[in-house]
Protein backbone atom coordinates (compact mmCIF):
# COMPACT_ATOMS: atom_id res chain seq x y z
CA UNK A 1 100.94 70.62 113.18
CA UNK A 2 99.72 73.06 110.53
CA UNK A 3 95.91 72.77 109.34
CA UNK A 4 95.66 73.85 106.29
CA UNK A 5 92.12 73.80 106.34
CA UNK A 6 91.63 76.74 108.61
CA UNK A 7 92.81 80.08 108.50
CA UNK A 8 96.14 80.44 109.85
CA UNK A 9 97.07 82.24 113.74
CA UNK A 10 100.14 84.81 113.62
CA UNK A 11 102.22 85.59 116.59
CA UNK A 12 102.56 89.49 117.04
CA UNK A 13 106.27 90.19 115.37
CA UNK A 14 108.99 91.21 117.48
CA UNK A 15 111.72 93.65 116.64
CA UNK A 16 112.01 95.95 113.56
CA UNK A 17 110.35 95.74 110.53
CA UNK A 18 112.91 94.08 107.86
CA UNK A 19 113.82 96.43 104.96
CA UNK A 20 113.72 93.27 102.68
CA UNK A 21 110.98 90.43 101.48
CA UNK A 22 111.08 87.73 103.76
CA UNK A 23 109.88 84.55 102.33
CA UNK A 24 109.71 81.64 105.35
CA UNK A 25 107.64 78.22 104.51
CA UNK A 26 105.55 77.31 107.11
CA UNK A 27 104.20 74.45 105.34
CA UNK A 28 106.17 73.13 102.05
CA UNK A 29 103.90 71.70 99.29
CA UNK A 30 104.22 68.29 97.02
CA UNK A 31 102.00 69.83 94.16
CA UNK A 32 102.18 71.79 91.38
CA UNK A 33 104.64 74.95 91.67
CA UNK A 34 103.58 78.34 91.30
CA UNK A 35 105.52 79.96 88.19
CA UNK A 36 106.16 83.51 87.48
CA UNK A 37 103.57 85.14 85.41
CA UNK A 38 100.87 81.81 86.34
CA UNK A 39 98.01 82.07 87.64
CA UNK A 40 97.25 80.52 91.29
CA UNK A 41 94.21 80.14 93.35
CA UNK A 42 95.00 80.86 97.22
CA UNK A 43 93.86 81.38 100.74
CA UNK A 44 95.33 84.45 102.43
CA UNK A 45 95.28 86.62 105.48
CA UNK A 46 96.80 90.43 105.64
CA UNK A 47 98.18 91.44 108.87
CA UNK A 48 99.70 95.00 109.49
CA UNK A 49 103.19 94.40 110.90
CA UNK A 50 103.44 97.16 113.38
CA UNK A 51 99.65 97.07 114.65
CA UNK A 52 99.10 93.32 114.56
CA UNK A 53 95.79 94.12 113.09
CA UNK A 54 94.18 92.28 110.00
CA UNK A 55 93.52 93.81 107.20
CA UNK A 56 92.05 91.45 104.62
CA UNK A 57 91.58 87.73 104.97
CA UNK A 58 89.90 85.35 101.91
CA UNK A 59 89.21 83.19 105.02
CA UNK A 60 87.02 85.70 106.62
CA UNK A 61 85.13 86.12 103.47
CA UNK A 62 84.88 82.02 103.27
CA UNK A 63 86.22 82.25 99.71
CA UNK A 64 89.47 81.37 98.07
CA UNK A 65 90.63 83.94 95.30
CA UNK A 66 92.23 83.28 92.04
CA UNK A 67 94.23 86.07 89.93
CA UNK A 68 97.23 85.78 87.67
CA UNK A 69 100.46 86.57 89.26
CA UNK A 70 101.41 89.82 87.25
CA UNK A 71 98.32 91.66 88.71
CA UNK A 72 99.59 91.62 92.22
CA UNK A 73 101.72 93.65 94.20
CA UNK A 74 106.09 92.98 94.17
CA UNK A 75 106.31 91.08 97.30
CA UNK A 76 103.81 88.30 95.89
CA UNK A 77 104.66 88.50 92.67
CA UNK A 78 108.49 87.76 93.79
CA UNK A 79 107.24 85.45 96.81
CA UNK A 80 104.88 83.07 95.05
CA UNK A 81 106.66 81.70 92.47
CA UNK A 82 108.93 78.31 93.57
CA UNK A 83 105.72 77.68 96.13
CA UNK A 84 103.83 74.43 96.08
CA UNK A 85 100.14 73.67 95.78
CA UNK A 86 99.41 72.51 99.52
CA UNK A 87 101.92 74.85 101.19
CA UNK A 88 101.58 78.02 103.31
CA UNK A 89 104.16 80.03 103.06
CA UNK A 90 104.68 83.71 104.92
CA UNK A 91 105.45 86.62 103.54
CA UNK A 92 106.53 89.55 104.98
CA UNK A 93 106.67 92.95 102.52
CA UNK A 94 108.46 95.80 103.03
CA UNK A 95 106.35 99.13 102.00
CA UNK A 96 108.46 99.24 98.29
CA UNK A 97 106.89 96.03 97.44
CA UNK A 98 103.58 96.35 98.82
CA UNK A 99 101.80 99.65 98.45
CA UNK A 100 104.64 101.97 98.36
CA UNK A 101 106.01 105.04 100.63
CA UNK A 102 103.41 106.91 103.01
CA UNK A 103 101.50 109.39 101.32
CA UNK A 104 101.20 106.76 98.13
CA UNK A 105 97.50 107.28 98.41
CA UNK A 106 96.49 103.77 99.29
CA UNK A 107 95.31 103.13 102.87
CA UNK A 108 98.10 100.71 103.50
CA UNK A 109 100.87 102.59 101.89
CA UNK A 110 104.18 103.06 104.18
CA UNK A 111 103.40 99.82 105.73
CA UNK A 112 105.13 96.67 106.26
CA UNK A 113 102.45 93.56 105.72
CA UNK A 114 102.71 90.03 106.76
CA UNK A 115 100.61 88.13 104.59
CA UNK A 116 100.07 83.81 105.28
CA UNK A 117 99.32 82.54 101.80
CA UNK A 118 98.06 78.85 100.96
CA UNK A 119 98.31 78.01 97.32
CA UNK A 120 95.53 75.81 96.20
CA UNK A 121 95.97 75.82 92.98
CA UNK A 122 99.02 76.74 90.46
């Protein structure tokens, strides 16, 4: 069973990284759905694919975040929308759709993320 109310475990990946967004529901909502271009209000944790390591969590800063949609990088802006409010769903972003090729001049560029998001509000 799937809490919800604490901030979600990730096994280590196995295998390559996949050169396309992969969108898996862990936990499939019965609220409101998260539109393109909406805003939502969501609990999150960032986890490097190939290190394992976190990142960026809104549960380690105790906080939930809200921010429209269109301000976000590809991979949530294409893997939010069609969610429900009380899922968590995982993402996992190739480099293209997060913060682009190595040498992009962001510290996570030419990485593939695995982010846990649960969407509070839509």
């Amino acid at each position: 069973m799937t809490d919800l109310n604490s901030k979600p475990e990730l096994d280590p990946p196995t295998g390559p990284a996949p050169a396309d967004l992969v969108i898996e529901d862990i936990v499939t909502g019965d609220g409101d759905e998260a539109k393109p271009g909406g805003t939502v209000t969501v609990h999150y944790l960032g986890v490097d694919f190939d290190s394992g390591e976190e990142f960026d969590s809104s549960w380690s800063r105790g906080q939930s975040i809200t921010f429209p949609l269109g301000n976000l990088i590809e991979g949530w802006k294409r893997g939010i929308p069609g969610m429900r409010v009380g899922g968590r769903r995982k993402l996992t972003v190739p480099p293209e759709l997060a913060y682009g090729p190595a040498g992009s001049g962001h510290r996570l560029s030419g990485r593939t993320l695995i982010f846990v998001i649960d969407l509070l509000s839509a």
